[in-house]
Protein backbone atom coordinates (compact mmCIF):
# COMPACT_ATOMS: atom_id res chain seq x y z
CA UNK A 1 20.16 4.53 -5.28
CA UNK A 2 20.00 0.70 -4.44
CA UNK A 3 21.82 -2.08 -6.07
CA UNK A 4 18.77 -3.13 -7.54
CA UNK A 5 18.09 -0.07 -9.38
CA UNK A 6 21.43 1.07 -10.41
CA UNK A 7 21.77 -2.33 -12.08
CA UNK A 8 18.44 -1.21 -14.39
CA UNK A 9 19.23 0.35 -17.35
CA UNK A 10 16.16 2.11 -18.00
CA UNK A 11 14.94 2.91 -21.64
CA UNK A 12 12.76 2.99 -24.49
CA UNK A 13 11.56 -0.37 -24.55
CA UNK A 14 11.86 -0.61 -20.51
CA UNK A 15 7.90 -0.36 -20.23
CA UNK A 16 7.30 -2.90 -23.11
CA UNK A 17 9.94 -5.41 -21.45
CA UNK A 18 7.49 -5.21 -18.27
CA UNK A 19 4.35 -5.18 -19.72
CA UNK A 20 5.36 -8.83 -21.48
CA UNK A 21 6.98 -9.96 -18.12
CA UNK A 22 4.10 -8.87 -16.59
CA UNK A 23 2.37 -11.01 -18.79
CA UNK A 24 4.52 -14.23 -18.97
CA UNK A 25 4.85 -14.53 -15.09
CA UNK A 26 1.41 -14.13 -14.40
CA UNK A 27 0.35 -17.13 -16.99
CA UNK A 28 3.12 -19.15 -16.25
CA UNK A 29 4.70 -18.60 -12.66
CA UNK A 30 8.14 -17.44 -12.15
CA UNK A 31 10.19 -20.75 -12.62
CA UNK A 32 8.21 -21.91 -16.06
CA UNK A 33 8.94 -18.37 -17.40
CA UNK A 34 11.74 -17.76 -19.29
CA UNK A 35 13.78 -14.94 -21.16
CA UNK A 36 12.97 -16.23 -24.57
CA UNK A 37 9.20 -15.94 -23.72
CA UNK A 38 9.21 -13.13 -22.27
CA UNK A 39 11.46 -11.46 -24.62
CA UNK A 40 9.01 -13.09 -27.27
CA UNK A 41 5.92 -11.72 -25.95
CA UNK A 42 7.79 -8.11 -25.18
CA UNK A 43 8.53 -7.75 -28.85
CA UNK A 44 12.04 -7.33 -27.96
CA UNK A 45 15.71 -9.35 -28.68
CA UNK A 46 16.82 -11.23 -25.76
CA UNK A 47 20.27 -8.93 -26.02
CA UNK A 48 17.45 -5.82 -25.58
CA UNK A 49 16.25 -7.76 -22.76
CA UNK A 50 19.38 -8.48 -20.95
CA UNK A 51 20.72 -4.82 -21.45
CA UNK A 52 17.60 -3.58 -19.17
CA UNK A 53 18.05 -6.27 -16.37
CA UNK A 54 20.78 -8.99 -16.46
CA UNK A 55 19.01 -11.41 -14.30
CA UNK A 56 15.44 -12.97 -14.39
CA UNK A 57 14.78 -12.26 -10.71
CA UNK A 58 15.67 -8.58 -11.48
CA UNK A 59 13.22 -8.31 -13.98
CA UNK A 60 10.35 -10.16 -11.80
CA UNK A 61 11.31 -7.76 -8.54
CA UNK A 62 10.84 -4.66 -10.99
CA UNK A 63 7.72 -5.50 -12.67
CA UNK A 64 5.82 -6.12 -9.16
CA UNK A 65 7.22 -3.20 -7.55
CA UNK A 66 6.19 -0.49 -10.58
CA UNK A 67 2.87 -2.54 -10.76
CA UNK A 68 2.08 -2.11 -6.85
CA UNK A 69 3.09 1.53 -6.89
CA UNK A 70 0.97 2.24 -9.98
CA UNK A 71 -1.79 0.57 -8.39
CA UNK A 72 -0.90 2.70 -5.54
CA UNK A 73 -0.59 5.96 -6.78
CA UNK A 74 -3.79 5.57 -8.91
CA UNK A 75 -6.06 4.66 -5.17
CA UNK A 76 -7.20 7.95 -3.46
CA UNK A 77 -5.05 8.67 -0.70
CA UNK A 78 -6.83 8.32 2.43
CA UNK A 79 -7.19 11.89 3.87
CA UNK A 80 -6.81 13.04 7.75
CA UNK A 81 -10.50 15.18 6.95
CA UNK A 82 -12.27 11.86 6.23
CA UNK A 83 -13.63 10.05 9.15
CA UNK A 84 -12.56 6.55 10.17
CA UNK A 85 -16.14 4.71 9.10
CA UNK A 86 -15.77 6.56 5.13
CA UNK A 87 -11.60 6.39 5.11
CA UNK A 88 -11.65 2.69 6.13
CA UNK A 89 -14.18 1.16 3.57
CA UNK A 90 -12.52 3.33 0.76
CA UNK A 91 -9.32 1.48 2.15
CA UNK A 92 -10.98 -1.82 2.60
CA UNK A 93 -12.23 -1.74 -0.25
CA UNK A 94 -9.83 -1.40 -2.56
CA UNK A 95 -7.81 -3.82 -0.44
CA UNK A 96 -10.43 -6.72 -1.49
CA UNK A 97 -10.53 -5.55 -4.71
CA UNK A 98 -6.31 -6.10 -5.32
CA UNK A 99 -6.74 -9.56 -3.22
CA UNK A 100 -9.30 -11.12 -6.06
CA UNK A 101 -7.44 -9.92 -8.94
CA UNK A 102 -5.78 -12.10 -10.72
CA UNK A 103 -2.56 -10.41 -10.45
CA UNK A 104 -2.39 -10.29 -6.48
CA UNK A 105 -3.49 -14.18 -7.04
CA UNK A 106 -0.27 -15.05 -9.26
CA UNK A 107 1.66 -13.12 -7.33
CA UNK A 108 1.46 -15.03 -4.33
CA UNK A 109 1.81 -18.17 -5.58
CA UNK A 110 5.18 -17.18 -7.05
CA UNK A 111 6.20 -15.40 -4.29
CA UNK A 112 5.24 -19.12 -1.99
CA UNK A 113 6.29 -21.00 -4.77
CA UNK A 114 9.98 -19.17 -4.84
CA UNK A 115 10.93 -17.05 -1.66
CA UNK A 116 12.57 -20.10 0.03
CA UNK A 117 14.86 -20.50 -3.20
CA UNK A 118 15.37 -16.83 -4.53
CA UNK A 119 14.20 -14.75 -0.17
CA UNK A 120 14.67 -11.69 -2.52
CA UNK A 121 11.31 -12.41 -4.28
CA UNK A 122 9.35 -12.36 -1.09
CA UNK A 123 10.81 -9.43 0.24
CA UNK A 124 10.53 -7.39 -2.99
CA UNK A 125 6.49 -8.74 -2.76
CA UNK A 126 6.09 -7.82 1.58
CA UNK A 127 7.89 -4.87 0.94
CA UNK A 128 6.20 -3.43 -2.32
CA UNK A 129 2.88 -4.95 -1.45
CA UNK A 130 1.95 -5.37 2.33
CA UNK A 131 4.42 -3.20 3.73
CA UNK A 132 3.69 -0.49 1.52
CA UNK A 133 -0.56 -0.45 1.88
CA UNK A 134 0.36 -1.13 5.62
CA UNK A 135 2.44 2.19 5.85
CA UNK A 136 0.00 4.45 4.03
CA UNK A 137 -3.00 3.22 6.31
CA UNK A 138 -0.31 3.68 9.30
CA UNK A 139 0.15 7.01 8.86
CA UNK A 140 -3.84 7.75 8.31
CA UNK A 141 -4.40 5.97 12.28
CA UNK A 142 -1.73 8.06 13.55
CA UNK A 143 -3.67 11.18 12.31
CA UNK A 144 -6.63 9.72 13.73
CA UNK A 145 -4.81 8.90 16.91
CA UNK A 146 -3.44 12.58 17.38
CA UNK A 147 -6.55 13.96 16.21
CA UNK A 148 -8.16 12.25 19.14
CA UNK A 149 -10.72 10.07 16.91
CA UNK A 150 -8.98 6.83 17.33
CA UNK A 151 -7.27 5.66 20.26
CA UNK A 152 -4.77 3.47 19.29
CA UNK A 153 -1.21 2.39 20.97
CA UNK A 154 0.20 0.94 18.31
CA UNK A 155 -0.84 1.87 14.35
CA UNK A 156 1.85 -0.40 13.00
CA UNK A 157 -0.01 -3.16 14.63
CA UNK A 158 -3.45 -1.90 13.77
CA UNK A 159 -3.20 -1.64 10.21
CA UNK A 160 -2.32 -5.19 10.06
CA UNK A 161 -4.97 -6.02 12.07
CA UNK A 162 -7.36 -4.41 9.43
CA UNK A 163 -5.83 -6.00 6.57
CA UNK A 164 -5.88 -8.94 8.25
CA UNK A 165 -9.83 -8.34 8.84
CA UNK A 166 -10.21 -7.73 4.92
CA UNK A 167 -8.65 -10.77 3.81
CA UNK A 168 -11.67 -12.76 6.40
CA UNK A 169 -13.19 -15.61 4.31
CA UNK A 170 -11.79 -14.79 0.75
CA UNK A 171 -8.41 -15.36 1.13
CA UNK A 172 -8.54 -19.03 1.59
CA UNK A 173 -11.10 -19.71 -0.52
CA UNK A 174 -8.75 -17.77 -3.25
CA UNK A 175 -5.50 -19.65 -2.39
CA UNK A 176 -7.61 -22.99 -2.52
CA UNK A 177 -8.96 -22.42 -5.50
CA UNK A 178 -12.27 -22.94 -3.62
CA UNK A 179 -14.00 -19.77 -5.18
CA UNK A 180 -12.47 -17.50 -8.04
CA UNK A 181 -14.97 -14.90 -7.95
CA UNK A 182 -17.21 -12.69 -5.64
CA UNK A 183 -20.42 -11.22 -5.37
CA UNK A 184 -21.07 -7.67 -4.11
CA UNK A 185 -23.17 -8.79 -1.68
CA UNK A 186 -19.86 -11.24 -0.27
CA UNK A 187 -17.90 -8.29 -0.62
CA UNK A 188 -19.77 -5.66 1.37
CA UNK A 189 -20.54 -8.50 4.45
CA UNK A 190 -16.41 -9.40 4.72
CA UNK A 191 -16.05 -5.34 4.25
CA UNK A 192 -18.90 -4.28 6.94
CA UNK A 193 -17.10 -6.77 9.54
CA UNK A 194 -13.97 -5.74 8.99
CA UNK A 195 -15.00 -2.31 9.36
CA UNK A 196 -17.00 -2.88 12.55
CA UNK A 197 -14.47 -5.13 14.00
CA UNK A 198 -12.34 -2.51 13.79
CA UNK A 199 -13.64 0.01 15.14
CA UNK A 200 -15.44 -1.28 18.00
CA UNK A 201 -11.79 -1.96 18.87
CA UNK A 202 -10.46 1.36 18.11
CA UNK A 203 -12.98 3.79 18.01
CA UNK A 204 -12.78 6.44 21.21
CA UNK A 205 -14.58 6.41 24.15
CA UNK A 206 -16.43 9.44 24.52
């Protein structure tokens, strides 16, 4: 058990208390949030607050690590049966689709905004969000790779490189505020790169 979770005194009201957090960082930011709102909007006494996590940044790490592993138990896990070309637009896709929501939005601009201030904020958000997706498409390669379809030396490496390939075009259009929304024509052209990219890279030789 880590610090972090030992410190949590889970409850009745622990999955309202998130759901308002949820709520208040993601319409305000992290530093513009505070306790009173988000015991406000949780429906809950600031006491009732306190007695599940003591500290604000507690309550922020907590909330984006049992939203990214929801969102992550609810994908399809990407099967060793399923061929590269169907596993990785299943994957892709549903990478794009977390990168335009507005919750992966907020997210990073707290995690920017904050990490140099409060580092455990940004490594609560690489390790719940990038490290996570990266280590569940890792382990797909490296069935690939033993399975002889793929021929990869390193699948830590890859799988960045194919998140990396997702986030082509709409990532800094999103972080510049440049374009909120996308098309599914926009969607499938970044998603039928990345995929191609990818495996013209990776693919093996027959």
């Amino acid at each position: 058990m880590t610090l972090q979770s030992a410190a949590i005194r889970q409850g009745r009201k622990y999955d309202q208390v998130l759901e308002g957090a949820r709520e208040v960082f993601m319409a305000m930011g992290y530093a513009r949030a505070s306790v009173d709102e988000i015991a406000r909007v949780s429906a809950v006494s600031k006491a009732t607050l306190y007695a599940y996590f003591p500290e604000k940044r507690l309550l922020f790490t907590e909330m984006y690590r049992t939203e990214i592993l929801r969102l992550a138990d609810s994908a399809v896990e990407l099967s060793a049966d399923t061929l590269p070309e169907k596993a990785l637009r299943e994957a892709g896709r549903r990478i794009i689709d977390y990168l335009i929501s507005d919750f992966a939005l907020a997210m990073y601009r707290i995690c920017v905004a904050e990490s140099a201030r409060f580092p455990e904020i940004g490594h609560a958000f690489y390790e719940n969000g990038p490290q996570l997706g990266r280590a569940r498409l890792g382990a797909y390669l490296e069935a690939m790779r033993a399975r002889g379809v793929l021929s990869i030396v390193d699948t830590e490496l890859a799988a960045d490189q194919f998140f990396q390939l997702c986030q082509a075009w709409i990532s800094d259009r999103l972080i510049c505020g440049v374009q909120r929304s996308f098309s599914e024509l926009e969607i499938a052209r970044i998603l039928d790169g990345a995929v191609s990219v990818f495996l013209a890279r990776y693919a093996a030789k027959p």
